[in-house]
Protein backbone atom coordinates (compact mmCIF):
# COMPACT_ATOMS: atom_id res chain seq x y z
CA UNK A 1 9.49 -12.76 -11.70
CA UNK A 2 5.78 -12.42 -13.17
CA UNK A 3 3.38 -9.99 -13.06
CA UNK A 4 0.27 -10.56 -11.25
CA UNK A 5 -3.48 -9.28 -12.02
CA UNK A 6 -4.74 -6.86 -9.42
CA UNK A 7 -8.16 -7.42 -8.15
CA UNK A 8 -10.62 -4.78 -7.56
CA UNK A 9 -12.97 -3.49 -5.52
CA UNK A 10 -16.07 -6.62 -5.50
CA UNK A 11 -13.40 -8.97 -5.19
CA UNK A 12 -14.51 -11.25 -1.76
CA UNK A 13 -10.43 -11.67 -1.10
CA UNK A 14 -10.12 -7.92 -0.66
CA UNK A 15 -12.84 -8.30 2.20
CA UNK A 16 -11.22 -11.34 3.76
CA UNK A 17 -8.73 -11.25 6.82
CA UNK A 18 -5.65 -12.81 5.32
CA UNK A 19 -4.01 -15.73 6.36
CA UNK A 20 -0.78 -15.73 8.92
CA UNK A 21 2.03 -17.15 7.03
CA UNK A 22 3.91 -20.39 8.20
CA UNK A 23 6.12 -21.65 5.58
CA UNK A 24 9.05 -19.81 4.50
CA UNK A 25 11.00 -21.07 1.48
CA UNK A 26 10.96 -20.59 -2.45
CA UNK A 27 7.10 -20.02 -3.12
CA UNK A 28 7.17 -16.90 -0.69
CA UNK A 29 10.09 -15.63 -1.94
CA UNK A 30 8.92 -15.54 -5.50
CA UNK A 31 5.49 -14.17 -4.45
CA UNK A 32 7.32 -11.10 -2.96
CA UNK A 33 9.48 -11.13 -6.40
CA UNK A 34 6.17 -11.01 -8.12
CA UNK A 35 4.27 -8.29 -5.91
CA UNK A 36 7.49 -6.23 -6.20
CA UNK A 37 7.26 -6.40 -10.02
CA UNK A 38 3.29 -5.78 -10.29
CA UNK A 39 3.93 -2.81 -7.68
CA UNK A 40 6.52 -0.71 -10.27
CA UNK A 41 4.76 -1.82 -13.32
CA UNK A 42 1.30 -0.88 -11.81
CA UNK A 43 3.19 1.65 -10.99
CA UNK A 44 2.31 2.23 -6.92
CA UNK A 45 4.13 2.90 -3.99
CA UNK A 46 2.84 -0.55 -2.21
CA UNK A 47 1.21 -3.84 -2.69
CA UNK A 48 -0.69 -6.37 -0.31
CA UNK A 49 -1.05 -10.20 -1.14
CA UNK A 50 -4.34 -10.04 -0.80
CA UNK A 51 -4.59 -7.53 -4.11
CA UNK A 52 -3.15 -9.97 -6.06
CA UNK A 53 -5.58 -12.67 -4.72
CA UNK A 54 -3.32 -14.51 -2.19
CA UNK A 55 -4.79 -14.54 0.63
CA UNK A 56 -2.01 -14.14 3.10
CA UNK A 57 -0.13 -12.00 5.09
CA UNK A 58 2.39 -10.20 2.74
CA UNK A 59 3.04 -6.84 1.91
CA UNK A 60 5.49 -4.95 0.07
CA UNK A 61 6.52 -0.84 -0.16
CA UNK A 62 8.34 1.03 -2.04
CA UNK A 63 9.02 4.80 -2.05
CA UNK A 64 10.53 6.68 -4.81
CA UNK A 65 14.06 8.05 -4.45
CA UNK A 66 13.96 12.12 -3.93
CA UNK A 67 16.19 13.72 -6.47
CA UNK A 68 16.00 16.87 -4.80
CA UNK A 69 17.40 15.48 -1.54
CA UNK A 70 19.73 12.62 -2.79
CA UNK A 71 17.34 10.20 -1.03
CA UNK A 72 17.57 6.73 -2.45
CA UNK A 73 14.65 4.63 -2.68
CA UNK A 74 13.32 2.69 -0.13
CA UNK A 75 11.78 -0.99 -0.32
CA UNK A 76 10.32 -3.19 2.04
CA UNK A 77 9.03 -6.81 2.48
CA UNK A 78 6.92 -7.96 5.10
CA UNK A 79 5.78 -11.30 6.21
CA UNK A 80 3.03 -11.03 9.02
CA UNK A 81 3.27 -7.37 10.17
CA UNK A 82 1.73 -5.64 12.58
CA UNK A 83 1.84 -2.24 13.92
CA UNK A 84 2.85 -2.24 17.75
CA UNK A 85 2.84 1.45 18.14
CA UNK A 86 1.64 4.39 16.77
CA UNK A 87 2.18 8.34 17.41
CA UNK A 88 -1.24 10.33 19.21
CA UNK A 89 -1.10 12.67 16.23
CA UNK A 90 -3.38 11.96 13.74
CA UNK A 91 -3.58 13.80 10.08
CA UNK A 92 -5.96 13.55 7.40
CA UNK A 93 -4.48 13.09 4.02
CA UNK A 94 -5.27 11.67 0.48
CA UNK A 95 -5.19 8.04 -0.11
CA UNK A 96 -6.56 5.68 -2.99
CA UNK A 97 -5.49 2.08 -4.21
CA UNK A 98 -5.23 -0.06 -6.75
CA UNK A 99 -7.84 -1.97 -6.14
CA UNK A 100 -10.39 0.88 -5.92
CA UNK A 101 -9.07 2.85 -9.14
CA UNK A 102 -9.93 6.58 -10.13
CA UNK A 103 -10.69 7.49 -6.53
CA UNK A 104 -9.09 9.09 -3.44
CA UNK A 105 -10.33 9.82 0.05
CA UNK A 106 -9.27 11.74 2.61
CA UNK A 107 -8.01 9.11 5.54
CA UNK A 108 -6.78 9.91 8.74
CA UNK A 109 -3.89 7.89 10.00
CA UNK A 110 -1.44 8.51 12.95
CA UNK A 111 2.30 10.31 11.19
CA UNK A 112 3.74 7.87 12.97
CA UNK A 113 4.07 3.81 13.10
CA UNK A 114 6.10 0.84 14.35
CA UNK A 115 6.41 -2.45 12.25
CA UNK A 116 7.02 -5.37 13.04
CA UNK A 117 7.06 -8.71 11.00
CA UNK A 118 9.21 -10.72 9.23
CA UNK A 119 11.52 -10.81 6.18
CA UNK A 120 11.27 -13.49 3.05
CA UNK A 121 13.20 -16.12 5.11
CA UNK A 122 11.37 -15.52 8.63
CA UNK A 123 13.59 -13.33 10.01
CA UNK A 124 12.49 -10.35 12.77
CA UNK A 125 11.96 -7.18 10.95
CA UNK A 126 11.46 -3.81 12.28
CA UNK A 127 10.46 -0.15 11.03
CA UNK A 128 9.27 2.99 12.20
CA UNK A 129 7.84 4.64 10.15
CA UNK A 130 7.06 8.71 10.06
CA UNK A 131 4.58 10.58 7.38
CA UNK A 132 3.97 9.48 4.19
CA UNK A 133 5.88 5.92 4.97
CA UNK A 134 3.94 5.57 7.89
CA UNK A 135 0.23 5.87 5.78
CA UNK A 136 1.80 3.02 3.32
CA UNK A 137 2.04 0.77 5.96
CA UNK A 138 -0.88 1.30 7.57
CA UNK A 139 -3.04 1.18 4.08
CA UNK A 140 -1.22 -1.91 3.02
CA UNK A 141 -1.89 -3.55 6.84
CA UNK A 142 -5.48 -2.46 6.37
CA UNK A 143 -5.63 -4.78 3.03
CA UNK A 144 -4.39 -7.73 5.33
CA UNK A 145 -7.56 -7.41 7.48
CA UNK A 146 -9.93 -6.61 4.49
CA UNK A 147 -10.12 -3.25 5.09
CA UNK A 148 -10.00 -0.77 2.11
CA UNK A 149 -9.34 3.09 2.81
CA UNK A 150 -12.91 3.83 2.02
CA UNK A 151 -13.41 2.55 4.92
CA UNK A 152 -11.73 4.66 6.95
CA UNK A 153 -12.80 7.79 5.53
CA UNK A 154 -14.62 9.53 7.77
CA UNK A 155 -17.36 11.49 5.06
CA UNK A 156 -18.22 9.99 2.34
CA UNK A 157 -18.48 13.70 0.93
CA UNK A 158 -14.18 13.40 1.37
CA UNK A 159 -14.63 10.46 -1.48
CA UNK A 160 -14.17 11.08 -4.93
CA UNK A 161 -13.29 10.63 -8.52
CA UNK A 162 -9.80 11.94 -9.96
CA UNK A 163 -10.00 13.91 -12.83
CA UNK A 164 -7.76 14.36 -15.49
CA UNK A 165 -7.36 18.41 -14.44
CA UNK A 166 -6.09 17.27 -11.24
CA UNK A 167 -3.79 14.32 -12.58
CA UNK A 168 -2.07 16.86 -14.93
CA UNK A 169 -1.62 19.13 -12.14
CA UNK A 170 -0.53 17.03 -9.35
CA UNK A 171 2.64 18.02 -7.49
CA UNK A 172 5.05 16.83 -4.12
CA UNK A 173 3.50 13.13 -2.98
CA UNK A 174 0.78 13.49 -4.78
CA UNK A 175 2.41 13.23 -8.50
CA UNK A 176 4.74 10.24 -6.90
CA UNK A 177 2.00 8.09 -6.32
CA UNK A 178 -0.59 9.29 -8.75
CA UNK A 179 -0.84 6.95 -11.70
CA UNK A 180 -3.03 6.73 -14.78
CA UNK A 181 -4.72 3.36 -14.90
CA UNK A 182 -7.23 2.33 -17.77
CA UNK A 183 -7.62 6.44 -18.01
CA UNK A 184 -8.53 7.10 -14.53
CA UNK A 185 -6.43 8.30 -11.42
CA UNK A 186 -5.57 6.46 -8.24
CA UNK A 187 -2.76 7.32 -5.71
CA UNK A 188 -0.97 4.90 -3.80
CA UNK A 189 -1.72 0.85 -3.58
């Protein structure tokens, strides 16, 4: 496994609609390996192919195990998804990425979504996906048809820059995904 470089916001690949992918073997396995790796050391909570300058449809998610509840942690890796379903009810919520570091945005995204794709040998996959699972997806789908989650917020007055007050204070999902990155803030991938 190797870390990758994450590309930022400028980058033309994170404006590009990625590329379906055909061939299954070695090369896509390690690239998942790879965008697995950059995701934790990031750290994040997911990770399109795209921000890593492939420009292909890959994606990989990963949510922190709850000590609280005794809920393990949950990773996924998806080859061409797409989301075949999703739930009427809509909420807004805080998103920011990687790729556009120190900011957040308040996105709305149905709580609920169905996945489908493939795994790293071409295999049907499925998820459905409720809450803060479900946003993942749909972010790290978004990145796989250029779209950044500034995009879909819906004021730019609900954009704007993390500061270190609200870092230190962060609690629930927030303080999972929130990361400090080059001294600024950004929440999820």
């Amino acid at each position: 496994m190797a870390l990758r470089d994450i590309i930022t916001i400028g980058h033309p690949t994170l404006r590009k609609k990625a590329r379906k992918v055909t061939m299954f073997g070695p090369a896509l396995r390690q690239l998942i390996d790879d965008m697995i790796e950059t995701m934790r050391v990031a750290p994040g909570v997911g990770l399109a192919a795209p921000q890593v300058n492939i420009s292909q449809r890959v994606i990989v998610v990963e949510l922190p195990a709850d000590e609280e509840t005794g809920t393990p942690a949950e990773l996924y890796a998806f080859v061409n998804p797409e989301i075949v379903k999703t739930s009427r009810e809509i909420e807004e919520n805080q998103e920011g990425c990687l790729s556009v570091p120190g900011y957040v945005g308040e996105v709305p995204r149905p709580t609920m979504a169905v996945i489908r794709g493939q795994d790293g040998d071409g295999k049907p996959q499925r998820v459905r996906a409720y809450d803060y699972l479900a946003r993942v997806f749909q972010h790290e789908i978004d990145h796989l048809n250029g779209v950044l989650f500034i995009d879909r917020v819906t004021d730019p007055a609900k954009i704007h820059k993390i500061t270190p007050e609200e870092a230190e204070n962060a609690t629930g999902e927030m303080a999972e995904a929130l990361v400090l990155m080059d001294g600024e803030a950004v929440l999820m991938a």
